[in-house]
Protein backbone atom coordinates (compact mmCIF):
# COMPACT_ATOMS: atom_id res chain seq x y z
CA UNK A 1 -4.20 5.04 4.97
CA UNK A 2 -4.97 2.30 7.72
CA UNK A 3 -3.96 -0.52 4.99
CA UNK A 4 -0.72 1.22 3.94
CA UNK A 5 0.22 2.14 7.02
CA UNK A 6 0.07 -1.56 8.49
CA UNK A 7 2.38 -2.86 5.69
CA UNK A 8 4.86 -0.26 6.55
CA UNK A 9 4.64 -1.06 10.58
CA UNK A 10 4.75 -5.02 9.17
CA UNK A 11 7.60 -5.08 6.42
CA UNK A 12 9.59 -1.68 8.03
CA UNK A 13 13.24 -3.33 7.87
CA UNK A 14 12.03 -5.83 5.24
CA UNK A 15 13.56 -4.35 1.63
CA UNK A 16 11.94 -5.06 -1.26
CA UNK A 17 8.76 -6.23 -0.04
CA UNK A 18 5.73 -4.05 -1.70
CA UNK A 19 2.93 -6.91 -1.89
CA UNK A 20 3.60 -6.48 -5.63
CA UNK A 21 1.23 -10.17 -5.62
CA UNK A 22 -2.06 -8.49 -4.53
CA UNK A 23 -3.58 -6.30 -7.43
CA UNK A 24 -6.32 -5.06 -5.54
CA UNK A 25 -7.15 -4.21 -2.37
CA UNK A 26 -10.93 -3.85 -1.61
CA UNK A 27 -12.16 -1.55 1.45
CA UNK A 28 -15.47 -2.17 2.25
CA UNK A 29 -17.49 0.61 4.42
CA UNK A 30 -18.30 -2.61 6.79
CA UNK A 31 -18.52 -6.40 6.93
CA UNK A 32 -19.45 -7.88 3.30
CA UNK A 33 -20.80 -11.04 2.31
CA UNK A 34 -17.95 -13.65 0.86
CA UNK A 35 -19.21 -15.54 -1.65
CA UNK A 36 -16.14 -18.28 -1.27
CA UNK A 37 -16.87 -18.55 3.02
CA UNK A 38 -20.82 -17.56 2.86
CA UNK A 39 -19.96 -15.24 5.72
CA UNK A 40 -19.94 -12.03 6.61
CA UNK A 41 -16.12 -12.23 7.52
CA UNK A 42 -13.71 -8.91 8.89
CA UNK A 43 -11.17 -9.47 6.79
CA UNK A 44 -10.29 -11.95 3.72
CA UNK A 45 -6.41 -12.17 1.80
CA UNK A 46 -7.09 -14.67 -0.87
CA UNK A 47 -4.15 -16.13 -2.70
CA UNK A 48 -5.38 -14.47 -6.42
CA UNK A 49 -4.22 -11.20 -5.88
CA UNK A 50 -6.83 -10.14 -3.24
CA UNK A 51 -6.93 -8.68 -0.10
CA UNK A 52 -10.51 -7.54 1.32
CA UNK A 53 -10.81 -5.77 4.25
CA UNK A 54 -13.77 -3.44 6.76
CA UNK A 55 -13.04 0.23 7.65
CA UNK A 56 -14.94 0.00 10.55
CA UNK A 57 -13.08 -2.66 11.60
CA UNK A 58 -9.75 -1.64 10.55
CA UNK A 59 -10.20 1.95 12.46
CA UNK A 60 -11.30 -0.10 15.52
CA UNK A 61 -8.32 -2.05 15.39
CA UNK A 62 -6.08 1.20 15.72
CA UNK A 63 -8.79 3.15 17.77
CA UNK A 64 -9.00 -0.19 20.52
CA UNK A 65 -5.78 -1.04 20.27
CA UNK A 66 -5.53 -2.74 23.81
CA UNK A 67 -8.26 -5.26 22.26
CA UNK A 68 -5.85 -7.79 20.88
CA UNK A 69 -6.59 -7.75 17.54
CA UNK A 70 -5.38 -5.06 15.08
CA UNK A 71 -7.31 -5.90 11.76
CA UNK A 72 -4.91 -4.06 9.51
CA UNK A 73 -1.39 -5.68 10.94
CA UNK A 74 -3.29 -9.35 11.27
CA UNK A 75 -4.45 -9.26 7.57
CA UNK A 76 -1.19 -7.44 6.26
CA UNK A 77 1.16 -10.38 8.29
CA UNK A 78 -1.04 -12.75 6.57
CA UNK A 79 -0.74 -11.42 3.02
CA UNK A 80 3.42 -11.13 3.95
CA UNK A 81 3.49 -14.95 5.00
CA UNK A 82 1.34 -15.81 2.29
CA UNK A 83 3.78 -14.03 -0.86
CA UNK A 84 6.25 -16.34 0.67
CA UNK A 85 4.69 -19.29 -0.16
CA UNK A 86 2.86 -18.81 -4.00
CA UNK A 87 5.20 -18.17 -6.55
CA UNK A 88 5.28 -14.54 -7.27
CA UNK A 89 7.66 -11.66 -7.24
CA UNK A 90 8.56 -11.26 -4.14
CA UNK A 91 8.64 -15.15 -3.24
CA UNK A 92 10.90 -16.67 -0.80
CA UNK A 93 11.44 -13.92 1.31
CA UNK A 94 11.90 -15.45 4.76
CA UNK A 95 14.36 -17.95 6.00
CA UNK A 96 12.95 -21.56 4.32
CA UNK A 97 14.59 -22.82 8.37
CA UNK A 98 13.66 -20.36 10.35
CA UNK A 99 10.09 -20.65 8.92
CA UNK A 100 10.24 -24.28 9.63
CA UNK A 101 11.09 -23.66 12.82
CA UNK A 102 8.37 -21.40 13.33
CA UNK A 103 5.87 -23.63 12.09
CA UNK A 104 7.18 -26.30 14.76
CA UNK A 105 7.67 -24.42 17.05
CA UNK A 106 3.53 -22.31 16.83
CA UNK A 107 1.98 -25.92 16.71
CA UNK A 108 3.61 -26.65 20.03
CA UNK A 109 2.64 -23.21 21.57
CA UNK A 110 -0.73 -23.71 19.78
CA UNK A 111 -1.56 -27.11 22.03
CA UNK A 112 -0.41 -25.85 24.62
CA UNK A 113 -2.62 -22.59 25.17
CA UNK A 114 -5.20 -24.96 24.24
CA UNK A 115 -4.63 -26.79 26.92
CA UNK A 116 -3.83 -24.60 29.84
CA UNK A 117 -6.43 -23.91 32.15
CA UNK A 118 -8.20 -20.24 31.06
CA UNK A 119 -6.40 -20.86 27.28
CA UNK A 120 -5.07 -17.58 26.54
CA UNK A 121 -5.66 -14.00 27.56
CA UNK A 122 -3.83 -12.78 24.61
CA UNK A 123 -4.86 -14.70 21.36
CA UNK A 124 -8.18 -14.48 19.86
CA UNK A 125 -9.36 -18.04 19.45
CA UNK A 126 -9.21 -17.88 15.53
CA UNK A 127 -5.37 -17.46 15.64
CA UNK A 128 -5.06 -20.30 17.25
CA UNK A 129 -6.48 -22.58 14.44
CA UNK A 130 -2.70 -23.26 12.63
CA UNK A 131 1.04 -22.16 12.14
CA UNK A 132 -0.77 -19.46 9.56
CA UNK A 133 -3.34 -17.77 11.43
CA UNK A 134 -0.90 -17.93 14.88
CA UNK A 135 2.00 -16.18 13.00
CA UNK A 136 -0.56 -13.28 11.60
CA UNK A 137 -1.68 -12.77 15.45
């Protein structure tokens, strides 16, 4: 339910986009051990059809919503940018420009929260690692 309904708040408007890409999405009771990152990471959408995810973190997200970081819409955004880059059934589905544009312009707004006093009060620190990770936040 929380997956499903963050792809709906993410691609409502969007027609034709059903992550038909990602085969399986696994919903772990809590954090789980990657064996690709040697973590114990949140979240993980890997380009070969996989999106992992924690319940406990994904009904925080919606239950703290104030918090700044809604697991379910940051890891659904992700997997949306991400099916427009592989090759894949719904490829291509943005703007090749405007997502140029948006790359250009994130790595600008990127250095500069870096680099103002405080950073940011909105942005988790992780979003702010590229153009990706910034667009998902």
């Amino acid at each position: 339910m929380f997956v499903s309904g963050s792809a709906v708040q993410i691609t409502f408007g969007y027609p034709g986009i059903y992550f038909r890409h990602f085969s399986t999405i696994l919903v772990y009771s809590d954090n789980h051990y990657s064996t690709i990152t040697k973590q114990y990471p949140k979240e993980e959408v890997r380009p070969r059809e996989l999106i992992v995810v924690s319940l406990r973190n994904l009904k925080e997200g919606f239950h703290y919503p104030n918090e700044g970081y809604l697991l379910g819409l940051y890891e659904v955004a992700n997997a949306l940018r991400l099916i427009n880059i592989i090759h894949n059934p719904e490829f291509n589905n943005f703007n090749k420009e405007c997502m140029q544009l948006f790359n250009e312009e994130a790595k600008k707004e990127i250095h500069r929260i870096r680099h103002t006093a405080g950073g940011s009060q909105f942005y988790k620190s992780y979003s702010l690692t590229n153009a990706q990770e910034f667009f998902a936040a």
